[in-house]
PDB file of N, CA and C in Angstrom:
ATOM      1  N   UNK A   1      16.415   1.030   9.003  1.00  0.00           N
ATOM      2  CA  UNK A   1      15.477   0.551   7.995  1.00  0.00           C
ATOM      3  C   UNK A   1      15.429  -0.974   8.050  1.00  0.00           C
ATOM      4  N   UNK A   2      14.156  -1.838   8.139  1.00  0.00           N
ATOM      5  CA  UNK A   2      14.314  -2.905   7.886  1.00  0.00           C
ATOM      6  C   UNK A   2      14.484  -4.038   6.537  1.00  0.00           C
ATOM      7  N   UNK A   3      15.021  -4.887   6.622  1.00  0.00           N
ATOM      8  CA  UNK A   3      15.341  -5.751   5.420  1.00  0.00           C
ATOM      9  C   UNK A   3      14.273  -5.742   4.791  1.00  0.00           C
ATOM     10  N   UNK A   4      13.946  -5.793   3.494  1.00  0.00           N
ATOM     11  CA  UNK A   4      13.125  -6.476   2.870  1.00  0.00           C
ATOM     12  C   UNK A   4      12.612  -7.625   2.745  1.00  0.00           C
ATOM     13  N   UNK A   5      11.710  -8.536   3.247  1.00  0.00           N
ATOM     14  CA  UNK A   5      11.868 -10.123   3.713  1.00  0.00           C
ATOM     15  C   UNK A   5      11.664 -10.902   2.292  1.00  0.00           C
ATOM     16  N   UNK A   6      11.870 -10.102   1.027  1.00  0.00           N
ATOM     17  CA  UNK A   6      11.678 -10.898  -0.034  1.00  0.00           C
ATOM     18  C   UNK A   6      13.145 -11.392  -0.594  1.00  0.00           C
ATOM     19  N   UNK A   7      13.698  -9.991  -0.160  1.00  0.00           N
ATOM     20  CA  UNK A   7      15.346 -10.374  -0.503  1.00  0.00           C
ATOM     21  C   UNK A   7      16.463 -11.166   0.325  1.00  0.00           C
ATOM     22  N   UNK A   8      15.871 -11.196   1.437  1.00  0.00           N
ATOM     23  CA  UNK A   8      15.854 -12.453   2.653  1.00  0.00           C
ATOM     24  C   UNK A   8      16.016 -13.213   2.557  1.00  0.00           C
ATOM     25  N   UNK A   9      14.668 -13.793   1.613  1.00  0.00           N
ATOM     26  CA  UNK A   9      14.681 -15.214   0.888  1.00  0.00           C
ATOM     27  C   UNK A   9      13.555 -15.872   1.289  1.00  0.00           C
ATOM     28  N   UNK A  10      12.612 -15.172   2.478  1.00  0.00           N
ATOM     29  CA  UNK A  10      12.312 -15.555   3.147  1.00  0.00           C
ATOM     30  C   UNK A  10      10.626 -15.673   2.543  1.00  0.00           C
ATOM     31  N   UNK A  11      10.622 -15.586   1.565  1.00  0.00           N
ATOM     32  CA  UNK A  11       9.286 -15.771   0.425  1.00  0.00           C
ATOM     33  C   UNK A  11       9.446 -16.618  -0.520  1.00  0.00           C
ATOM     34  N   UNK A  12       8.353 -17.084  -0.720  1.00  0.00           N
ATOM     35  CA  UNK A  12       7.897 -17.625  -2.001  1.00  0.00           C
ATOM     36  C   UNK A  12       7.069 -17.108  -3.152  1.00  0.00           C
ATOM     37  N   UNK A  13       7.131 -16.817  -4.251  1.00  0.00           N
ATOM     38  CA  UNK A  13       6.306 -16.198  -4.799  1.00  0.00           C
ATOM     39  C   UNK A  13       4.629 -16.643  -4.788  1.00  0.00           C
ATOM     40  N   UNK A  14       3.959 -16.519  -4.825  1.00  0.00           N
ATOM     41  CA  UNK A  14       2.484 -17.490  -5.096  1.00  0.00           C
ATOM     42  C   UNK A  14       1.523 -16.250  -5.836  1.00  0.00           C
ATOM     43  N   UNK A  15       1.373 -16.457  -7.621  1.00  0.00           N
ATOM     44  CA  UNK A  15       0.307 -15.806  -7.451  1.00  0.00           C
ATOM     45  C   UNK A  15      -0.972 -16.284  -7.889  1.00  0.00           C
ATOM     46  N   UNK A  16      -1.977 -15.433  -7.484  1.00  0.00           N
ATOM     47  CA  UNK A  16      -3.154 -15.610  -7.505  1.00  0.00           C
ATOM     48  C   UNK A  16      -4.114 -14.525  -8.137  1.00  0.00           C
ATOM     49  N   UNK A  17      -5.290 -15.004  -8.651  1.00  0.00           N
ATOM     50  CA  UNK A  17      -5.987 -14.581  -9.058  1.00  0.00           C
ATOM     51  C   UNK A  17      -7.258 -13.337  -8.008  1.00  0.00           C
ATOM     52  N   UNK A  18      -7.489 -12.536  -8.337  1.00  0.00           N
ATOM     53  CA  UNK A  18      -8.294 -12.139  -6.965  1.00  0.00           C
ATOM     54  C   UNK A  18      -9.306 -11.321  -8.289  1.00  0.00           C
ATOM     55  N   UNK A  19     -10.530 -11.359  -7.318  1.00  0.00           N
ATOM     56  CA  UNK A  19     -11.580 -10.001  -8.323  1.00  0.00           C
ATOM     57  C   UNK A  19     -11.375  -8.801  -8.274  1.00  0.00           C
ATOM     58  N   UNK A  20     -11.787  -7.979  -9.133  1.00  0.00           N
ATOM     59  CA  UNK A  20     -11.378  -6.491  -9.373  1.00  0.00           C
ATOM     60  C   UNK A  20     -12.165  -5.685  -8.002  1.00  0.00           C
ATOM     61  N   UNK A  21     -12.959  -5.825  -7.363  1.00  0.00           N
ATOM     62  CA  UNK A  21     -13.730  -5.823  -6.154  1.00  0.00           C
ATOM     63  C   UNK A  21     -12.488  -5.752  -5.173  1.00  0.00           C
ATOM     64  N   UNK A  22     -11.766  -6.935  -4.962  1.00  0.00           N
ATOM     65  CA  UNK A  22     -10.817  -6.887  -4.205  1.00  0.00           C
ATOM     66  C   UNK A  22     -10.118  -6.735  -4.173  1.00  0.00           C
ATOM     67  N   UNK A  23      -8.928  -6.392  -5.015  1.00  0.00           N
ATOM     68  CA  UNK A  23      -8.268  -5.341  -5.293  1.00  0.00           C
ATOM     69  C   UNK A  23      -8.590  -4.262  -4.658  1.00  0.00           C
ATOM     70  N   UNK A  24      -9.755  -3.562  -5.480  1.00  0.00           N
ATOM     71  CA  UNK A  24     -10.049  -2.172  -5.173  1.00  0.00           C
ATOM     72  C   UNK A  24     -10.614  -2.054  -3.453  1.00  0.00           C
ATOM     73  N   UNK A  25     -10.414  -2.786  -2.805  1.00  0.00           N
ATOM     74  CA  UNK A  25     -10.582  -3.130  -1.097  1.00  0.00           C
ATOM     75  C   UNK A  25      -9.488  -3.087  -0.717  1.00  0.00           C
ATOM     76  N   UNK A  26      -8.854  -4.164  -1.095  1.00  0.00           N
ATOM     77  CA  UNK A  26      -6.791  -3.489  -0.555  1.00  0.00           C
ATOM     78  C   UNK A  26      -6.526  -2.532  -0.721  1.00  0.00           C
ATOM     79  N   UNK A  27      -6.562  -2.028  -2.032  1.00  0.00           N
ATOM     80  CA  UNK A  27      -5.810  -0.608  -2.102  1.00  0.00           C
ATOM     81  C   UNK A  27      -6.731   0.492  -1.173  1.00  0.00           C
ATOM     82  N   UNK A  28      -7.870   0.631  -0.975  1.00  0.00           N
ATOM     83  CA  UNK A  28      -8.704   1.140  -0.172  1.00  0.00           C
ATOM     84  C   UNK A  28      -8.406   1.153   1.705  1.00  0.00           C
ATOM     85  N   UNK A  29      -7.740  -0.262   1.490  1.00  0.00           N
ATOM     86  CA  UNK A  29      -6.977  -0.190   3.222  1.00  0.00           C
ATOM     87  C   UNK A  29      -6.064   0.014   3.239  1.00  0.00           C
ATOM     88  N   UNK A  30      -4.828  -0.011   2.538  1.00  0.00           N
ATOM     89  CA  UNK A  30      -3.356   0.196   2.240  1.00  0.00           C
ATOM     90  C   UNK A  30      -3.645   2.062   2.248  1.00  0.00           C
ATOM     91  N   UNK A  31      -5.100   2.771   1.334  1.00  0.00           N
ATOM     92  CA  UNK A  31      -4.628   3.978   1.566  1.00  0.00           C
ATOM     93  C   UNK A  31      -5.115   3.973   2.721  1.00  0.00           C
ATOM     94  N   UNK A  32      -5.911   3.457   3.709  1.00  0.00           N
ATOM     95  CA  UNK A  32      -6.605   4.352   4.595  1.00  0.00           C
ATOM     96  C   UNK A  32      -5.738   4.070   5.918  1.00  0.00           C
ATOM     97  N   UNK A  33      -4.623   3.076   5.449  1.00  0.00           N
ATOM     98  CA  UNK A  33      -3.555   3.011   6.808  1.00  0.00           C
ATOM     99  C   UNK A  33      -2.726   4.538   6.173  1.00  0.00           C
ATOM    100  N   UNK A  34      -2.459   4.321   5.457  1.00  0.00           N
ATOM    101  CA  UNK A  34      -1.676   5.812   4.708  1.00  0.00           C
ATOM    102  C   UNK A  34      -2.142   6.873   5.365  1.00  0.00           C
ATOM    103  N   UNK A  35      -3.135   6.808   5.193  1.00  0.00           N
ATOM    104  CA  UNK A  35      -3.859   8.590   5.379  1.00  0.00           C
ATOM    105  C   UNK A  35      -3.930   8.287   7.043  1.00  0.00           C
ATOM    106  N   UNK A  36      -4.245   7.381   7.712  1.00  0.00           N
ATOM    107  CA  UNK A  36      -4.518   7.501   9.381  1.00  0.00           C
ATOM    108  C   UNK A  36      -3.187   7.686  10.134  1.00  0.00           C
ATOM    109  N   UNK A  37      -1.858   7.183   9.610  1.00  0.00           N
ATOM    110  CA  UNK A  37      -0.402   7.246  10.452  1.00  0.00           C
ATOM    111  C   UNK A  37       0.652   7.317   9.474  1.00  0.00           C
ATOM    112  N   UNK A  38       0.299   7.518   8.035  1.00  0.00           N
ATOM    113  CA  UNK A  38       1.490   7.654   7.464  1.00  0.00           C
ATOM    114  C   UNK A  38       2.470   6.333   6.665  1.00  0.00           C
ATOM    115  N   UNK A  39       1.981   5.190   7.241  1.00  0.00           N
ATOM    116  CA  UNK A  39       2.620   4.327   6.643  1.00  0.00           C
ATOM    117  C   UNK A  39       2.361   3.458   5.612  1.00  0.00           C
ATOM    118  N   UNK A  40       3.145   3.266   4.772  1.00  0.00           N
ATOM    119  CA  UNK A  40       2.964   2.592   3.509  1.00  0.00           C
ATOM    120  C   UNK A  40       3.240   1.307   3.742  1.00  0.00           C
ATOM    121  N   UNK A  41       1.625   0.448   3.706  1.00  0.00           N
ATOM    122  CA  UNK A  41       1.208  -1.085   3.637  1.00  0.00           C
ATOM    123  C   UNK A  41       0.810  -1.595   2.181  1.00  0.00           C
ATOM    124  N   UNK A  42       1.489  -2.619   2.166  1.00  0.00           N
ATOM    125  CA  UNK A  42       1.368  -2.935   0.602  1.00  0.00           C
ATOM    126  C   UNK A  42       0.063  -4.035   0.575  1.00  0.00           C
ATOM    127  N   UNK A  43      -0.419  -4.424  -0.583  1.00  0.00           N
ATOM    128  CA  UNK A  43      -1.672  -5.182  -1.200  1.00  0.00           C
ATOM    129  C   UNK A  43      -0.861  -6.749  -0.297  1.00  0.00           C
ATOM    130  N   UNK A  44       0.479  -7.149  -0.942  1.00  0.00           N
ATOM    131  CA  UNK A  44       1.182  -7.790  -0.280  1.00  0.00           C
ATOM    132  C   UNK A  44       1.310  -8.289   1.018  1.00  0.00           C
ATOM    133  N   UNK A  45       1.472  -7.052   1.983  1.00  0.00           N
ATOM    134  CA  UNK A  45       1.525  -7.213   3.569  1.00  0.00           C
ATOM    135  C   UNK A  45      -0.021  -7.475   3.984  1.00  0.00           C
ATOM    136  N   UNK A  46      -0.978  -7.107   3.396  1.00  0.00           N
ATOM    137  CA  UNK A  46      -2.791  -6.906   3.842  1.00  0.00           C
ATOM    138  C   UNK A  46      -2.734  -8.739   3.812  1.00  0.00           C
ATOM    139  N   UNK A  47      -2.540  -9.116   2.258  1.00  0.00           N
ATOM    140  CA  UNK A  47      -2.613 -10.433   2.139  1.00  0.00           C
ATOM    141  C   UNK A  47      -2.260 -11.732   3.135  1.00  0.00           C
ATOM    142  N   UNK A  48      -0.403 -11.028   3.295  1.00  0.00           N
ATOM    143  CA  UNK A  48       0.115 -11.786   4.105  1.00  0.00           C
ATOM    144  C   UNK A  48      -0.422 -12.062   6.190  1.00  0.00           C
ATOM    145  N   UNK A  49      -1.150 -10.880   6.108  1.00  0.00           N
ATOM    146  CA  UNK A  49      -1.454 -10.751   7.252  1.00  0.00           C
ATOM    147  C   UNK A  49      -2.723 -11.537   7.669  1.00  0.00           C
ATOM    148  N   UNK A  50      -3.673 -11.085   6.336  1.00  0.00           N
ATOM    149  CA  UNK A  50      -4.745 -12.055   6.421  1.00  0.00           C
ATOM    150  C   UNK A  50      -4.816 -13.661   6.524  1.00  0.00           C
ATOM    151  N   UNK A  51      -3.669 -14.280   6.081  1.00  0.00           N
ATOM    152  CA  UNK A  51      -2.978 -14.892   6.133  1.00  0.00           C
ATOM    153  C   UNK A  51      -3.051 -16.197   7.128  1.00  0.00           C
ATOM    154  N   UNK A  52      -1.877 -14.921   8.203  1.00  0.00           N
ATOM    155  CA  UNK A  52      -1.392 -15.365   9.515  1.00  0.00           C
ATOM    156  C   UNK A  52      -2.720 -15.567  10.355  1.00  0.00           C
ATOM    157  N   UNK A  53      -3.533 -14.602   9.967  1.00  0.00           N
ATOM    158  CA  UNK A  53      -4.806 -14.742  11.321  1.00  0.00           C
ATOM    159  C   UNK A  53      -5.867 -15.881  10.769  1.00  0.00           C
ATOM    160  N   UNK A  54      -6.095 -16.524   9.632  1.00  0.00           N
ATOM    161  CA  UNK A  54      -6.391 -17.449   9.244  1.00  0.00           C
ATOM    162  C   UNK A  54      -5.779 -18.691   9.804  1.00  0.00           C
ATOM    163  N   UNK A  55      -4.748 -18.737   9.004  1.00  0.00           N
ATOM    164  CA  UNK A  55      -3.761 -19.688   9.639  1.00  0.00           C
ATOM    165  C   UNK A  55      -3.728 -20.499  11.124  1.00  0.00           C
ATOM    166  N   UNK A  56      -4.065 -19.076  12.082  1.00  0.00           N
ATOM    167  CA  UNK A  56      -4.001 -19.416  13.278  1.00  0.00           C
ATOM    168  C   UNK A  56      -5.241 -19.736  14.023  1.00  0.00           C
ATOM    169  N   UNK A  57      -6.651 -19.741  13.239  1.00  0.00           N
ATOM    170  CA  UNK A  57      -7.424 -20.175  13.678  1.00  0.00           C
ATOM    171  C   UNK A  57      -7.723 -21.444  13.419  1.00  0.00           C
ATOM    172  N   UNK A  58      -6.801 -22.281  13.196  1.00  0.00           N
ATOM    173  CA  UNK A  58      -6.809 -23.870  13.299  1.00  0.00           C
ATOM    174  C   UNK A  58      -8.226 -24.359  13.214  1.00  0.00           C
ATOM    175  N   UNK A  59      -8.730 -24.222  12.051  1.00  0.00           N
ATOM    176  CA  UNK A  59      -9.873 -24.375  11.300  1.00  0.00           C
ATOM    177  C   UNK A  59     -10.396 -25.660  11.557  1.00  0.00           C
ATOM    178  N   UNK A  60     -11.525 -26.262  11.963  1.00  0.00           N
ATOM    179  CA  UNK A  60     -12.265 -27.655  11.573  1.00  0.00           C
ATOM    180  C   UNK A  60     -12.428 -27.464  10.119  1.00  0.00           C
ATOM    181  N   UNK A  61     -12.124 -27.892   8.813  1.00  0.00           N
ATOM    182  CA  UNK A  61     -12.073 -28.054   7.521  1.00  0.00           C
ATOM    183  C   UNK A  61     -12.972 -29.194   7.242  1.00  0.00           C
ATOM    184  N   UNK A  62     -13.428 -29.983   7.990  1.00  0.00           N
ATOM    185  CA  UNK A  62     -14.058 -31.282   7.146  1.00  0.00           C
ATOM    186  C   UNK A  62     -15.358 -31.158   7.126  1.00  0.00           C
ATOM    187  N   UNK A  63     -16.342 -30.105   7.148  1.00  0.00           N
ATOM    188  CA  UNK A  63     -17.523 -29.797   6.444  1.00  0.00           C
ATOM    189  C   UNK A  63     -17.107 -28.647   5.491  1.00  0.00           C
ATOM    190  N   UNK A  64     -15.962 -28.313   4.768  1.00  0.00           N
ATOM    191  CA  UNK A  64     -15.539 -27.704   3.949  1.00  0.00           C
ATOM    192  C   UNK A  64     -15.413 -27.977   2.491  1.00  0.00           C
ATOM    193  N   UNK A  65     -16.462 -27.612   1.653  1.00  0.00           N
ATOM    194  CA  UNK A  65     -16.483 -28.419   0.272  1.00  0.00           C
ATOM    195  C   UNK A  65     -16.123 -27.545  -1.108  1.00  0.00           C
ATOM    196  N   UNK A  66     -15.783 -26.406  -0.735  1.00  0.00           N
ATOM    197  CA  UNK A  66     -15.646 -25.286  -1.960  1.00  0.00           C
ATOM    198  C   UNK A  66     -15.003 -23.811  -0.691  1.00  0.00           C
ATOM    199  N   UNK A  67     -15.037 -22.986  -1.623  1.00  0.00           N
ATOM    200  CA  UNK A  67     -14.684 -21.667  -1.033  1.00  0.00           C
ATOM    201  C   UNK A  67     -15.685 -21.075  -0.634  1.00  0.00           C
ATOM    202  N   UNK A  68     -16.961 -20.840  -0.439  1.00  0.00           N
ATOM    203  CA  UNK A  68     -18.275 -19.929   0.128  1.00  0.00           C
ATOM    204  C   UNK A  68     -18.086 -20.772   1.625  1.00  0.00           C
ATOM    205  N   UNK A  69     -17.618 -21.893   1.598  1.00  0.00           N
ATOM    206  CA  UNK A  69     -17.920 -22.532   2.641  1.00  0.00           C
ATOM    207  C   UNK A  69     -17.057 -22.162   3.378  1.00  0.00           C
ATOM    208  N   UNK A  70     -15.278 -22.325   3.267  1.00  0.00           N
ATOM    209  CA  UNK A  70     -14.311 -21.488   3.779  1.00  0.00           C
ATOM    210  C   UNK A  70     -14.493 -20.438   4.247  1.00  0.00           C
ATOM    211  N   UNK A  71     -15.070 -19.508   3.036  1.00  0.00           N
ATOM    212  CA  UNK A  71     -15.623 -18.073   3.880  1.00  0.00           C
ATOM    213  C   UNK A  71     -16.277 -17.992   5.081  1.00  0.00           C
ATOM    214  N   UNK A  72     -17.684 -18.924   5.221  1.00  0.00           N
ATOM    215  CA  UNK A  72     -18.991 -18.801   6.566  1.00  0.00           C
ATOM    216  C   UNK A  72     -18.256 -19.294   7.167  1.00  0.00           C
ATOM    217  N   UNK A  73     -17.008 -20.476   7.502  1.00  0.00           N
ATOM    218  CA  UNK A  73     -16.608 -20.862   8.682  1.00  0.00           C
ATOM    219  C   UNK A  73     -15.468 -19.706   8.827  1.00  0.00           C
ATOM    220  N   UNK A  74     -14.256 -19.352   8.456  1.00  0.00           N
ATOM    221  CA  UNK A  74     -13.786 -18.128   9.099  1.00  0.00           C
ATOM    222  C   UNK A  74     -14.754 -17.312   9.392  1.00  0.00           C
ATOM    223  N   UNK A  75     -15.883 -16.901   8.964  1.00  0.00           N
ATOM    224  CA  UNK A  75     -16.554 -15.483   9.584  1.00  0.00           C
ATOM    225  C   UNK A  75     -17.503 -16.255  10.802  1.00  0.00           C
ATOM    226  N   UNK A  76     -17.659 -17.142  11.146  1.00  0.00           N
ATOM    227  CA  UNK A  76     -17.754 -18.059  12.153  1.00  0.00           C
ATOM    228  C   UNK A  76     -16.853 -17.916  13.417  1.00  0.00           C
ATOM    229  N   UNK A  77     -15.643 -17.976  12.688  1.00  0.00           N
ATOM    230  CA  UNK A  77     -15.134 -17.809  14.093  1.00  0.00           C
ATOM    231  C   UNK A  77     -14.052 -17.123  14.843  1.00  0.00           C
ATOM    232  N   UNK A  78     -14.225 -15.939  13.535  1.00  0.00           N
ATOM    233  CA  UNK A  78     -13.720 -14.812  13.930  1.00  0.00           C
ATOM    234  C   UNK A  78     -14.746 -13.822  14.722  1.00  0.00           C
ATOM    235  N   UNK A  79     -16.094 -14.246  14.666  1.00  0.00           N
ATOM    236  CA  UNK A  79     -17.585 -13.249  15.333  1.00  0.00           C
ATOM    237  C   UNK A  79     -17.747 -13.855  16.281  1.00  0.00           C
ATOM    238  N   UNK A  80     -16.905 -15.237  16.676  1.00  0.00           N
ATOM    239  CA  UNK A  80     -17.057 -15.886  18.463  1.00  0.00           C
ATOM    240  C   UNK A  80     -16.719 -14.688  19.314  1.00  0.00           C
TER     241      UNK A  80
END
């Protein structure tokens, strides 16, 4: 069984606000990894993952003035 990476230490808490929309989208992929192989993905891990692949697209940010804008450039250049 693997560690828990919260009891690790290896987290920070951060929370955030999200819409009831999205929510009901996580839990919608958390079940539909469930129902396709069985494994239980938390709202948590979806987040954290989304995350990492953000993260790693080393964003140009400086025509970035609010969050709609954040959005069109990740979906920018994740559809390259």
């Amino acid at each position: 069984m693997t560690e828990n990476p919260a009891q690790a230490g290896a987290f920070v808490k951060a929370s955030v606000l999200l819409r009831r929309d999205q929510v009901v989208r996580l839990d919608r992929l958390a079940i539909d990894i469930r129902a396709s192989n069985g494994t239980v993905v938390t709202r948590a891990e979806i987040i954290r993952a989304c995350i990492e692949v953000v993260l790693g697209l080393e964003l140009d940010v400086t025509e970035v003035f609010g969050e709609q804008d954040l959005i069109d450039l990740i979906h920018q250049r994740i559809r390259r």
